[in-house]
PDB file of N, CA and C in Angstrom:
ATOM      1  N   UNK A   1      93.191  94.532 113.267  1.00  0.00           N
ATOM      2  CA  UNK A   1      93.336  95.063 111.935  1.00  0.00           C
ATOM      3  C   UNK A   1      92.185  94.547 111.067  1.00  0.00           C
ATOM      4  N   UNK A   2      91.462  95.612 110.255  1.00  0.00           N
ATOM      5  CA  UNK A   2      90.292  94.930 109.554  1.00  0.00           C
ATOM      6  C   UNK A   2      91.096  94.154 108.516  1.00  0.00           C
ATOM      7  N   UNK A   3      90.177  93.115 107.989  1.00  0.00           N
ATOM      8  CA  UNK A   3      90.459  92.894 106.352  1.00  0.00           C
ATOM      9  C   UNK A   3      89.307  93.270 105.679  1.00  0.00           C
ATOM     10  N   UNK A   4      90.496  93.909 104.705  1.00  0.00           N
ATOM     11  CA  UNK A   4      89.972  94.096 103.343  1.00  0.00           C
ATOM     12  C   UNK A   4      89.843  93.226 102.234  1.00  0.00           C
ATOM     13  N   UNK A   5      88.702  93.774 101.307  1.00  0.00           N
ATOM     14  CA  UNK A   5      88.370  93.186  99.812  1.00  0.00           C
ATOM     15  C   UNK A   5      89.867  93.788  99.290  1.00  0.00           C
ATOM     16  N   UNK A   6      89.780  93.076  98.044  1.00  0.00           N
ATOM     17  CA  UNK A   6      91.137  92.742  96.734  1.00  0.00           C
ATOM     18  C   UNK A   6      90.867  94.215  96.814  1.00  0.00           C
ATOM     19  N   UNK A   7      89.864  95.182  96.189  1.00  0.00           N
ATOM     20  CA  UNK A   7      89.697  96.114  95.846  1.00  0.00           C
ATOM     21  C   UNK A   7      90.146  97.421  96.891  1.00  0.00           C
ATOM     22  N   UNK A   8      89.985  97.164  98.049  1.00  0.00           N
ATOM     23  CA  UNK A   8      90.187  98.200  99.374  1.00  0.00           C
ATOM     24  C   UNK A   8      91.629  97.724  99.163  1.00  0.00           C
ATOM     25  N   UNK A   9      92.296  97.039  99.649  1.00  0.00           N
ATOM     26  CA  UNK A   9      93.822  96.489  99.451  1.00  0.00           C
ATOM     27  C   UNK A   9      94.470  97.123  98.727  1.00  0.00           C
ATOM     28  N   UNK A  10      93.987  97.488  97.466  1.00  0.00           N
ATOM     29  CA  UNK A  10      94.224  98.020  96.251  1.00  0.00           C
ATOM     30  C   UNK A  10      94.596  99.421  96.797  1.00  0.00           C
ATOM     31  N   UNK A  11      93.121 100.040  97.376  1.00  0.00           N
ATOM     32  CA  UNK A  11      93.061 101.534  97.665  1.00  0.00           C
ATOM     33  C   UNK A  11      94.406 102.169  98.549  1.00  0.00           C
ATOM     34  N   UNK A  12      94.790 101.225  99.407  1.00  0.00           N
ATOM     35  CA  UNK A  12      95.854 101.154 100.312  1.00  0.00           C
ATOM     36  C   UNK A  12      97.462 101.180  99.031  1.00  0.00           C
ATOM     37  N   UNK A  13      97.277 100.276  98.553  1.00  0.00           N
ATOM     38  CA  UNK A  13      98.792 100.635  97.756  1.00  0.00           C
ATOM     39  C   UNK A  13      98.626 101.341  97.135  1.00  0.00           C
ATOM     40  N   UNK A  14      97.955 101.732  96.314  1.00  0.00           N
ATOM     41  CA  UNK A  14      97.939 103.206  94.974  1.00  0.00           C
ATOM     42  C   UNK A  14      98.355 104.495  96.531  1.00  0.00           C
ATOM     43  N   UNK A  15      97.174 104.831  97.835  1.00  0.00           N
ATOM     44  CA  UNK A  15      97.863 106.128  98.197  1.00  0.00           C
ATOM     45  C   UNK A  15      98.822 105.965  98.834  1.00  0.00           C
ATOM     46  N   UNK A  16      99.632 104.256  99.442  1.00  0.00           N
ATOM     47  CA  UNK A  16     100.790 104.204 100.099  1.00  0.00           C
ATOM     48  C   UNK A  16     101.998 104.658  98.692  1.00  0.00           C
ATOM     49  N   UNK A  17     101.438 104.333  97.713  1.00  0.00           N
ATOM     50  CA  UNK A  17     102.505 104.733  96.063  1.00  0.00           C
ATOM     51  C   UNK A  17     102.620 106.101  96.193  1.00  0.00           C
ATOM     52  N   UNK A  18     101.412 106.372  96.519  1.00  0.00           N
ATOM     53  CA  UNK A  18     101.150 108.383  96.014  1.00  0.00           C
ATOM     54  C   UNK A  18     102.062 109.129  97.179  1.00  0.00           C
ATOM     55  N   UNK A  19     101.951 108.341  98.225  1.00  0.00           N
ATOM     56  CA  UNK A  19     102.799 109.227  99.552  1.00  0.00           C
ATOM     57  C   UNK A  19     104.421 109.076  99.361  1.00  0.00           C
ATOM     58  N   UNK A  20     104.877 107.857  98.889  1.00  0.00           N
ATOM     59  CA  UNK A  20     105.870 107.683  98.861  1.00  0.00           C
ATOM     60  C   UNK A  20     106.646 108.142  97.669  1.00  0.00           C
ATOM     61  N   UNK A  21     105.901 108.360  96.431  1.00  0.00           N
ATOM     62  CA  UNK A  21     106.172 109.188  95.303  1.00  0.00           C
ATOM     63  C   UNK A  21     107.216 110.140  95.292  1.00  0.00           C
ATOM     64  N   UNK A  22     106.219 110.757  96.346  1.00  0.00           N
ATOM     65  CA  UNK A  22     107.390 112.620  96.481  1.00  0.00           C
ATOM     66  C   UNK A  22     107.485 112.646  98.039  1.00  0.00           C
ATOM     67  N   UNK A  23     107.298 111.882  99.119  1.00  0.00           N
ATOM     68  CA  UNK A  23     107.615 111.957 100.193  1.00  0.00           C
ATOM     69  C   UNK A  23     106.771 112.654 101.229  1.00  0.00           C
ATOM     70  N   UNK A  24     105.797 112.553 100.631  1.00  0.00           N
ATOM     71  CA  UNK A  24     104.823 113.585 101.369  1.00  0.00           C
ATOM     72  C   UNK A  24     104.059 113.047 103.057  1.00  0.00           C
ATOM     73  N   UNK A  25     103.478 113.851 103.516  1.00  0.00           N
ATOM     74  CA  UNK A  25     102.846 113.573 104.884  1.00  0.00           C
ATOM     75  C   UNK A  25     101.876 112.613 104.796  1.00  0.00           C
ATOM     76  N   UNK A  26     100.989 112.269 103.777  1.00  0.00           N
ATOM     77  CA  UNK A  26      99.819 111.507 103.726  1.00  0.00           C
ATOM     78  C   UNK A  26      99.777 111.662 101.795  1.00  0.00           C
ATOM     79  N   UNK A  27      98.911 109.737 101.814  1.00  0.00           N
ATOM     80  CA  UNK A  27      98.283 109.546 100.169  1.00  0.00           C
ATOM     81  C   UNK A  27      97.187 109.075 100.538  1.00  0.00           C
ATOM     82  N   UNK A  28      96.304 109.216  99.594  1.00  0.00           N
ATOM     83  CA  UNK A  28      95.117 109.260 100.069  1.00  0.00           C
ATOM     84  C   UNK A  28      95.287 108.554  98.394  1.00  0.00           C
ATOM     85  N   UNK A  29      93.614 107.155  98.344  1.00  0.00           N
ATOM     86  CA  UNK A  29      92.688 107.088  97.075  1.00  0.00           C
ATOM     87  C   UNK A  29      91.627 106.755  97.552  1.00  0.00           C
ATOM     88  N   UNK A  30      90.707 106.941  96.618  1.00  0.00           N
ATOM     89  CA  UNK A  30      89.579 106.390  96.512  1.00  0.00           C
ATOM     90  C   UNK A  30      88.544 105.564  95.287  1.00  0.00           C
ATOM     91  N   UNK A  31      87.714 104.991  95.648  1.00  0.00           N
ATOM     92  CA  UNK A  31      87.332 104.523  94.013  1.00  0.00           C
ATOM     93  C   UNK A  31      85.680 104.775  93.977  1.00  0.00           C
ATOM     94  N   UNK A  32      85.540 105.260  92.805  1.00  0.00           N
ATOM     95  CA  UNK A  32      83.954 105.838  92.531  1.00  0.00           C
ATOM     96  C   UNK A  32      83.375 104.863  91.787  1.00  0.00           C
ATOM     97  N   UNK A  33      81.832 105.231  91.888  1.00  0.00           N
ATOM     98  CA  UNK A  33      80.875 104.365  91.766  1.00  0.00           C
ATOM     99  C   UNK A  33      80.740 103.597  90.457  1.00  0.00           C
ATOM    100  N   UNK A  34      82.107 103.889  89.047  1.00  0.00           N
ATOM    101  CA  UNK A  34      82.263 102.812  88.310  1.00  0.00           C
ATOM    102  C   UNK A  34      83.397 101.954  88.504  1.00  0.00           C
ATOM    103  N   UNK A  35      84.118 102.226  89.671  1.00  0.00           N
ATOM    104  CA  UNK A  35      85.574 101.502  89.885  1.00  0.00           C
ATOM    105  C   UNK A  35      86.450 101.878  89.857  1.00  0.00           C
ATOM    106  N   UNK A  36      86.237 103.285  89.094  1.00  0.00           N
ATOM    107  CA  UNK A  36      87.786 103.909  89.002  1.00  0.00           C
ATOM    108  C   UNK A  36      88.565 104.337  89.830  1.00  0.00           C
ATOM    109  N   UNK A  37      89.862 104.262  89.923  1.00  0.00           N
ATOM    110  CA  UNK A  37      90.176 105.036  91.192  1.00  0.00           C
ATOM    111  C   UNK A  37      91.326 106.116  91.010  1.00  0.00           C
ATOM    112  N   UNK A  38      91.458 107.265  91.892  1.00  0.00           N
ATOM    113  CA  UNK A  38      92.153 108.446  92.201  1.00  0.00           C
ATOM    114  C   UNK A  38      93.181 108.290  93.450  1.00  0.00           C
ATOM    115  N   UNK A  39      94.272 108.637  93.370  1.00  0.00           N
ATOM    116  CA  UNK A  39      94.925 108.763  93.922  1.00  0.00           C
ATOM    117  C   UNK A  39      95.636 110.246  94.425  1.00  0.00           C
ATOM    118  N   UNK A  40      96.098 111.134  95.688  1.00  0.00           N
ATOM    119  CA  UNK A  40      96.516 111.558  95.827  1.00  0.00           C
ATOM    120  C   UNK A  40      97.889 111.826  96.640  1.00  0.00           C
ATOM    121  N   UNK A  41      98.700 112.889  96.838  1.00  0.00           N
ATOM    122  CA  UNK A  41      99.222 113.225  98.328  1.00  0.00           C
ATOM    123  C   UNK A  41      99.292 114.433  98.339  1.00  0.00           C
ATOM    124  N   UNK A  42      99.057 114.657  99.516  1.00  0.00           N
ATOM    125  CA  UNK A  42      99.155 115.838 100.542  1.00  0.00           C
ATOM    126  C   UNK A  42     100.013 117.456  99.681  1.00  0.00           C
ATOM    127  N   UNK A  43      99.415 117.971  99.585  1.00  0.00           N
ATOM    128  CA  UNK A  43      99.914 119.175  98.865  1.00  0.00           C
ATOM    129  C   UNK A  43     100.113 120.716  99.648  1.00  0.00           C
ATOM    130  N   UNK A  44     101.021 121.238 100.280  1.00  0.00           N
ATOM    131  CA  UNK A  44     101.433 122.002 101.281  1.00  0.00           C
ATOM    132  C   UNK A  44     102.190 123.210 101.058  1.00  0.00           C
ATOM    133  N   UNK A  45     101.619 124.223 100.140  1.00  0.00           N
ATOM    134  CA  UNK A  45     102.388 125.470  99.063  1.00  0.00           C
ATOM    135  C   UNK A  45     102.287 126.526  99.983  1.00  0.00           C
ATOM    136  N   UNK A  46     102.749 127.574  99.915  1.00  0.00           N
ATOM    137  CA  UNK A  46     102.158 128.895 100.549  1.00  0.00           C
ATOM    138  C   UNK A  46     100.776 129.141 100.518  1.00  0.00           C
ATOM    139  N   UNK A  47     100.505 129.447  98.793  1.00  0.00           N
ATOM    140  CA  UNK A  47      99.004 129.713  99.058  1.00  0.00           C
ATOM    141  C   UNK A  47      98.147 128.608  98.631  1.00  0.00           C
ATOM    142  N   UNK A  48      98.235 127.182  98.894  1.00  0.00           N
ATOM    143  CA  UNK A  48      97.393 126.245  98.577  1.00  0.00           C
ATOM    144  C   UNK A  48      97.754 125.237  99.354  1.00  0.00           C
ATOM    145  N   UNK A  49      97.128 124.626  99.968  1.00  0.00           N
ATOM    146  CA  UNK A  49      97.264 123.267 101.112  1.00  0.00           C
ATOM    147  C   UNK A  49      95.953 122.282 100.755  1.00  0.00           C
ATOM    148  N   UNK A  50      96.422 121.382 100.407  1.00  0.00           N
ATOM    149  CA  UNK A  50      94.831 120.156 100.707  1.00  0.00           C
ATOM    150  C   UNK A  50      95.766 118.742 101.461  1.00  0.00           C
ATOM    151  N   UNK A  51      94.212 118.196 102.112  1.00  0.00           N
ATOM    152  CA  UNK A  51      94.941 116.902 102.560  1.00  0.00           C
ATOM    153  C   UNK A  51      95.158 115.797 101.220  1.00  0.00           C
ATOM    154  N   UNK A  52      95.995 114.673 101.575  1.00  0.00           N
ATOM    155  CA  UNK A  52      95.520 113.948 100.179  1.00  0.00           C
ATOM    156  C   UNK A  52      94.340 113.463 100.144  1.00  0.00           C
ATOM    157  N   UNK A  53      93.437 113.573 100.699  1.00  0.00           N
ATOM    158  CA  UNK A  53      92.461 112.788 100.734  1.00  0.00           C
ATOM    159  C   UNK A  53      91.140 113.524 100.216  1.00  0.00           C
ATOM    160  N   UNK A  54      91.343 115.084 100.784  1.00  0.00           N
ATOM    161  CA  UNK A  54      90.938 116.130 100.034  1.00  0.00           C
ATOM    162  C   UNK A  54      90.877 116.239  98.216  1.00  0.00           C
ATOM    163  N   UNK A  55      92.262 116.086  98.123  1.00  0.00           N
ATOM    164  CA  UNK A  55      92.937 116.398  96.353  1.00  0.00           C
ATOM    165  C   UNK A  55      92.042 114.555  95.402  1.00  0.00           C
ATOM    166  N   UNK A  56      92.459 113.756  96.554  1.00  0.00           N
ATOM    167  CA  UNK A  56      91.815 112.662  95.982  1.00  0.00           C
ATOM    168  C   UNK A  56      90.337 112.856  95.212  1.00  0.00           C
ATOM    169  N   UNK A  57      89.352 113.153  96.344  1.00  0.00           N
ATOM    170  CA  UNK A  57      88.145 113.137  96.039  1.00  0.00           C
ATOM    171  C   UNK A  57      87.939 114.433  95.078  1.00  0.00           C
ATOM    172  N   UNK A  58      88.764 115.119  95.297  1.00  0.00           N
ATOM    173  CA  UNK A  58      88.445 116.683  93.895  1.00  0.00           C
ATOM    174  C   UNK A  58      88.898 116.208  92.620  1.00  0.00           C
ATOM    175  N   UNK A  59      89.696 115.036  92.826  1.00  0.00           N
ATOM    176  CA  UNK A  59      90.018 114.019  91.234  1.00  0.00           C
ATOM    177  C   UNK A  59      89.132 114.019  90.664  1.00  0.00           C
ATOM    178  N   UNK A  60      88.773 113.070  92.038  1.00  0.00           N
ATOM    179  CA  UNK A  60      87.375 112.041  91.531  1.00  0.00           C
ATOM    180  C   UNK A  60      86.193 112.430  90.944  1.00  0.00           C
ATOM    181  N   UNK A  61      85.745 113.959  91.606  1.00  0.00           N
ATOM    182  CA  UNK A  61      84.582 114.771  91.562  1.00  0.00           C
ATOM    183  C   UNK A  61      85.233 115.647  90.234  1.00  0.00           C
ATOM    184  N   UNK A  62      86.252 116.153  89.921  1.00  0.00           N
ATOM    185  CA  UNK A  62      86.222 117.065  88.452  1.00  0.00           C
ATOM    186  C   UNK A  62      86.419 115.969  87.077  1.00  0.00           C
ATOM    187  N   UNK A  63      86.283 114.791  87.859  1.00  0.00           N
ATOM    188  CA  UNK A  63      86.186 113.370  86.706  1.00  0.00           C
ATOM    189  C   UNK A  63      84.863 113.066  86.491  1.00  0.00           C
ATOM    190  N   UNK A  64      84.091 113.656  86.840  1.00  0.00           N
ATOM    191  CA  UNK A  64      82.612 112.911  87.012  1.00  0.00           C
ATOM    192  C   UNK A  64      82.333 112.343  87.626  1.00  0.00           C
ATOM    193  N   UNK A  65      83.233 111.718  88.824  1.00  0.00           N
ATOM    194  CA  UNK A  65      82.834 110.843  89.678  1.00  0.00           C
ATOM    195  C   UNK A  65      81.412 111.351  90.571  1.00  0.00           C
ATOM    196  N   UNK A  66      80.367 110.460  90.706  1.00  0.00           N
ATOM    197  CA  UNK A  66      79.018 111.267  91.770  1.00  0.00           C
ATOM    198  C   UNK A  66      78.854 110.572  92.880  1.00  0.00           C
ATOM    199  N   UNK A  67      79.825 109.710  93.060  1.00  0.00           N
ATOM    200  CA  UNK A  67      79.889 108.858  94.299  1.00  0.00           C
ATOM    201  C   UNK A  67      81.101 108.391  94.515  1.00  0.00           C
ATOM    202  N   UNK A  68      81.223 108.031  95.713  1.00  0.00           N
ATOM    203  CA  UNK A  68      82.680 107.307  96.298  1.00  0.00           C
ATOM    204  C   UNK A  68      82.130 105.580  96.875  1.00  0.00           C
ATOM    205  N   UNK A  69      82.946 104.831  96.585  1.00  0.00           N
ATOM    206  CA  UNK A  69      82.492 103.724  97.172  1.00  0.00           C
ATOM    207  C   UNK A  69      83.318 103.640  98.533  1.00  0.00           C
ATOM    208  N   UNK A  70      84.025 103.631  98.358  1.00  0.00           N
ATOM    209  CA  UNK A  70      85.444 103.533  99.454  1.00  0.00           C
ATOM    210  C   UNK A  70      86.903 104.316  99.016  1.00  0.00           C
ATOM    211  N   UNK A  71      87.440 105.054 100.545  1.00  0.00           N
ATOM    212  CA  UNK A  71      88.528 105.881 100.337  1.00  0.00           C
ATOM    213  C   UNK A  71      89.833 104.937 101.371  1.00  0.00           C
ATOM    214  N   UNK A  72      91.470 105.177 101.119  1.00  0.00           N
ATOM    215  CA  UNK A  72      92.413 104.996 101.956  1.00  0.00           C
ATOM    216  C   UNK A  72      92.916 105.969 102.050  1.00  0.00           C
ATOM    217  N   UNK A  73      93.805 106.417 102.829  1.00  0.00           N
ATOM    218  CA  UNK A  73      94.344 107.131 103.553  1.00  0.00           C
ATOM    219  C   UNK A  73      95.936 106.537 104.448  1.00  0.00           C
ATOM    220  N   UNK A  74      97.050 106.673 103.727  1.00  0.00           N
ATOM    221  CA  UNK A  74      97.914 106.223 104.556  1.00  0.00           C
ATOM    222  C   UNK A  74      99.346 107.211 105.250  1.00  0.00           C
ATOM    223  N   UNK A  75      99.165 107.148 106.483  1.00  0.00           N
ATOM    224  CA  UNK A  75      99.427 108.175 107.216  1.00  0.00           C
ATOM    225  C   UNK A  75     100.291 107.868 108.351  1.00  0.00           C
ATOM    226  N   UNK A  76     100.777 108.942 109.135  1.00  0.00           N
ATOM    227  CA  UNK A  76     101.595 108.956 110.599  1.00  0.00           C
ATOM    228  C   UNK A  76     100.946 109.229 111.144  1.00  0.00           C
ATOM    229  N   UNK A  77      99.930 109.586 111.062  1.00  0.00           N
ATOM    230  CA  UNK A  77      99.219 109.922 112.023  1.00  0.00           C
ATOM    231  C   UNK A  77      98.204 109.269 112.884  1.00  0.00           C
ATOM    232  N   UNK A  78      97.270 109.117 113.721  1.00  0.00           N
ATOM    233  CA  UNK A  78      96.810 108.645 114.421  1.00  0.00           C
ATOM    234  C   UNK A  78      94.987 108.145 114.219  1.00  0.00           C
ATOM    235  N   UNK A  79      94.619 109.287 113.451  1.00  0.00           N
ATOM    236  CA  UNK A  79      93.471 109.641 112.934  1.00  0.00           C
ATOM    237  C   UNK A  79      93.128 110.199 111.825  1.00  0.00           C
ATOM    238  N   UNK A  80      91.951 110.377 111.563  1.00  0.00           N
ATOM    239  CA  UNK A  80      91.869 110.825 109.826  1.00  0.00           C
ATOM    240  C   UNK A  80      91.512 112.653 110.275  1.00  0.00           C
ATOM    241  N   UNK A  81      91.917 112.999 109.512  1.00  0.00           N
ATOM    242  CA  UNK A  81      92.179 114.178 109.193  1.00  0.00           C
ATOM    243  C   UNK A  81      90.617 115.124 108.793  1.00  0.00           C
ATOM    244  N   UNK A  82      89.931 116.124 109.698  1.00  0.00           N
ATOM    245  CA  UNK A  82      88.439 116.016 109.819  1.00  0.00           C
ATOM    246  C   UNK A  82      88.251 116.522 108.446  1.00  0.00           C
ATOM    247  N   UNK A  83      89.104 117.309 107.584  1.00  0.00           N
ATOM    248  CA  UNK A  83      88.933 118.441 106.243  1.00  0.00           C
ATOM    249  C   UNK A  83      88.740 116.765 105.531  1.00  0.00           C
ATOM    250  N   UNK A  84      89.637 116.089 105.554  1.00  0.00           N
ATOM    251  CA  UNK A  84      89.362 114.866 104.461  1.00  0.00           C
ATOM    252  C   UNK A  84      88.358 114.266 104.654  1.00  0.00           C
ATOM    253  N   UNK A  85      87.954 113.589 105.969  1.00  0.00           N
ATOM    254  CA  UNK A  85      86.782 113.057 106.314  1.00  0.00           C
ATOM    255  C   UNK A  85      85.496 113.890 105.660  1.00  0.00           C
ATOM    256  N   UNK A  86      85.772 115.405 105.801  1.00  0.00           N
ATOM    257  CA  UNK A  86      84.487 116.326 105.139  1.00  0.00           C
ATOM    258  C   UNK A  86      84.306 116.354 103.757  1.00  0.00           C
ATOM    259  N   UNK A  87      85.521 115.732 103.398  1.00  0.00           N
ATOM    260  CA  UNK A  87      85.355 116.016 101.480  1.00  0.00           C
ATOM    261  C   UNK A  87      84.892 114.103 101.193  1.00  0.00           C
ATOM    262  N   UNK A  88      85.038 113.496 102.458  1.00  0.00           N
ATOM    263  CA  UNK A  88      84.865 112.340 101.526  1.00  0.00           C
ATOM    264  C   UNK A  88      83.087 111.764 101.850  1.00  0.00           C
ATOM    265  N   UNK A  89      82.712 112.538 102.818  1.00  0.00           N
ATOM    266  CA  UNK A  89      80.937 112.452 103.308  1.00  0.00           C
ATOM    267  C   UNK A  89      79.972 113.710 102.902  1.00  0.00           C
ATOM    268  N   UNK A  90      81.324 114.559 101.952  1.00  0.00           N
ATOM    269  CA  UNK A  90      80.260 115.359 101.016  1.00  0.00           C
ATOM    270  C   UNK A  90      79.973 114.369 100.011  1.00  0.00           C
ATOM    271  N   UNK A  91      80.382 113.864  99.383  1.00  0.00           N
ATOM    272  CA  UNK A  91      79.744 112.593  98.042  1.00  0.00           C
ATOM    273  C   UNK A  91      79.756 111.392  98.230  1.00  0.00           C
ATOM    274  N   UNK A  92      80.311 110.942  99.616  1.00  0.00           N
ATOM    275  CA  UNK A  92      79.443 109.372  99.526  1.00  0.00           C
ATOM    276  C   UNK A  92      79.517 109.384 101.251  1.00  0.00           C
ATOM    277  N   UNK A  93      77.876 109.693 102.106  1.00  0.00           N
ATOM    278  CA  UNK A  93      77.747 109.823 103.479  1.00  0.00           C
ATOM    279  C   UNK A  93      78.196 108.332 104.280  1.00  0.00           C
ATOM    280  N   UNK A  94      78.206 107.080 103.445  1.00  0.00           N
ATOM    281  CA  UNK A  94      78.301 105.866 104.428  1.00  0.00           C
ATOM    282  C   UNK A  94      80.024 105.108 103.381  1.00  0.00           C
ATOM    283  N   UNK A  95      80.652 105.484 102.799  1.00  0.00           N
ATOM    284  CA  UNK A  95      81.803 104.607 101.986  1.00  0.00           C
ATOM    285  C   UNK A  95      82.893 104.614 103.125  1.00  0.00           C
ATOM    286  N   UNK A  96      83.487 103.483 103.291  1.00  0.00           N
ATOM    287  CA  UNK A  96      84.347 103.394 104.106  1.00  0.00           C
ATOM    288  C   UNK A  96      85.453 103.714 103.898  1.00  0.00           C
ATOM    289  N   UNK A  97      86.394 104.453 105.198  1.00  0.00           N
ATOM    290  CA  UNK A  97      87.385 105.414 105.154  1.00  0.00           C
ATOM    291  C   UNK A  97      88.556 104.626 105.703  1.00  0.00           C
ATOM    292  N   UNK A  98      89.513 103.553 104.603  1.00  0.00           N
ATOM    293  CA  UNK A  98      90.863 102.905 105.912  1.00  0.00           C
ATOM    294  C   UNK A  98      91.621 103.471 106.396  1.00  0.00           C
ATOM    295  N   UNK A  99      92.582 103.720 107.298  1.00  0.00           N
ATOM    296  CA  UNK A  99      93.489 104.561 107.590  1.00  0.00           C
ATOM    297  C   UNK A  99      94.755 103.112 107.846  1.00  0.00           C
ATOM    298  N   UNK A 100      95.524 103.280 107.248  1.00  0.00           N
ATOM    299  CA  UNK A 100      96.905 102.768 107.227  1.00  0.00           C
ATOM    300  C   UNK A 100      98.045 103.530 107.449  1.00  0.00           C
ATOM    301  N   UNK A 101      99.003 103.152 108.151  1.00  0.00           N
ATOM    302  CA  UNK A 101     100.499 102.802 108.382  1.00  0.00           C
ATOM    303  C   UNK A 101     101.137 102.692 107.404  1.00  0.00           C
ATOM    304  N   UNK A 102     102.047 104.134 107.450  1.00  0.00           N
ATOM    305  CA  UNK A 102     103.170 103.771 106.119  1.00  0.00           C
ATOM    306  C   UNK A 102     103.732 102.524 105.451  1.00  0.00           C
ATOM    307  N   UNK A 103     103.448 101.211 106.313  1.00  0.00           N
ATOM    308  CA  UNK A 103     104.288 100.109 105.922  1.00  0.00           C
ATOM    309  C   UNK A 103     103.061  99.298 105.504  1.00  0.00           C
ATOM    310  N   UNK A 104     101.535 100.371 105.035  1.00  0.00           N
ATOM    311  CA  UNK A 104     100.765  99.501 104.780  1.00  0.00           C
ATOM    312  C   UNK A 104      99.434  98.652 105.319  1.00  0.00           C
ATOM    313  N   UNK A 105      99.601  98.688 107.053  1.00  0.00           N
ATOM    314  CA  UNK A 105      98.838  98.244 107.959  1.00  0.00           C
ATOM    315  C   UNK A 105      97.858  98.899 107.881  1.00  0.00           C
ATOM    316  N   UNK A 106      97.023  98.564 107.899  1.00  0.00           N
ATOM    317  CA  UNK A 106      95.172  99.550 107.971  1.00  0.00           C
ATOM    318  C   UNK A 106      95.169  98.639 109.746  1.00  0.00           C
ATOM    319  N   UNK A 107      95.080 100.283 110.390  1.00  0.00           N
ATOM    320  CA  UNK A 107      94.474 100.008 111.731  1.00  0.00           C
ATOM    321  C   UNK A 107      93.309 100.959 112.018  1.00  0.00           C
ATOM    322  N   UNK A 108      92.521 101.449 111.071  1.00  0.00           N
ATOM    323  CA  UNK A 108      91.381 101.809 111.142  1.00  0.00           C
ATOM    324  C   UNK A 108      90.461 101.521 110.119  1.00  0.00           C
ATOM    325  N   UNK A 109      89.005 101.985 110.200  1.00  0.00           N
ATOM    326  CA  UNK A 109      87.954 102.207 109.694  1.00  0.00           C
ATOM    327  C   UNK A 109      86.860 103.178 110.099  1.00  0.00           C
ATOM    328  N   UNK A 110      86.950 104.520 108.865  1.00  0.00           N
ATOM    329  CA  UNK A 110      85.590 104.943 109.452  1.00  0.00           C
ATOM    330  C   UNK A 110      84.749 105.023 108.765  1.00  0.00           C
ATOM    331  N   UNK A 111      83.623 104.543 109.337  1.00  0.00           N
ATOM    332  CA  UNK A 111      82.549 104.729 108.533  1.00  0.00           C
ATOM    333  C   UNK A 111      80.956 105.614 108.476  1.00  0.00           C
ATOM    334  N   UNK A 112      81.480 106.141 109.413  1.00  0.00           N
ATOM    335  CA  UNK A 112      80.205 107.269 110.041  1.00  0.00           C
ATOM    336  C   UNK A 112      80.908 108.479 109.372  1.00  0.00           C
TER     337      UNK A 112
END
């Protein structure tokens, strides 16, 4: 399990908050290049679907955000999700991506 900075730690409870909010499949945050950070989850309508990690970074980006420093992602799933991975290396190509365990555990990192 990596460790994280105070700040990545952080990123992990705001989208483990956002998933557990309304019960959703995945929360996703991230924090941009003044600190701020966005939080999402997973949004799954008839005619509109994003991952949270997707909705995160479209926060971030209709906030002004022009960079990402680092994103979380906390999930059932196994891997990160390639649509999120694509929205989060359209505005920042090297910020690291955690992937955590509903109960919190980050057993990944990507950073490519």
């Amino acid at each position: 399990m990596p460790d994280l900075s105070a700040e990545d730690t952080k990123l992990v409870t705001l989208a483990r908050a956002a998933r557990a909010r309304i019960g959703a499949v995945e929360g996703a945050a991230v924090r941009d290049q003044d600190g701020r950070t966005y939080n999402a989850a997973t949004v799954s309508l008839p005619s509109l679907s994003f991952t949270a990690l997707q909705l995160a970074v479209a926060s971030a980006v209709a906030s002004g955000a022009t960079k990402l420093e680092a994103a979380a992602v906390v999930t059932e799933a196994s891997a990160l999700d390639p649509l999120g991975h694509a929205a989060v290396r359209d505005v920042a190509p090297a910020a690291p991506i955690h992937l955590a365990t509903p109960d919190a555990a980050v057993f990944a990192t990507v950073e490519d």
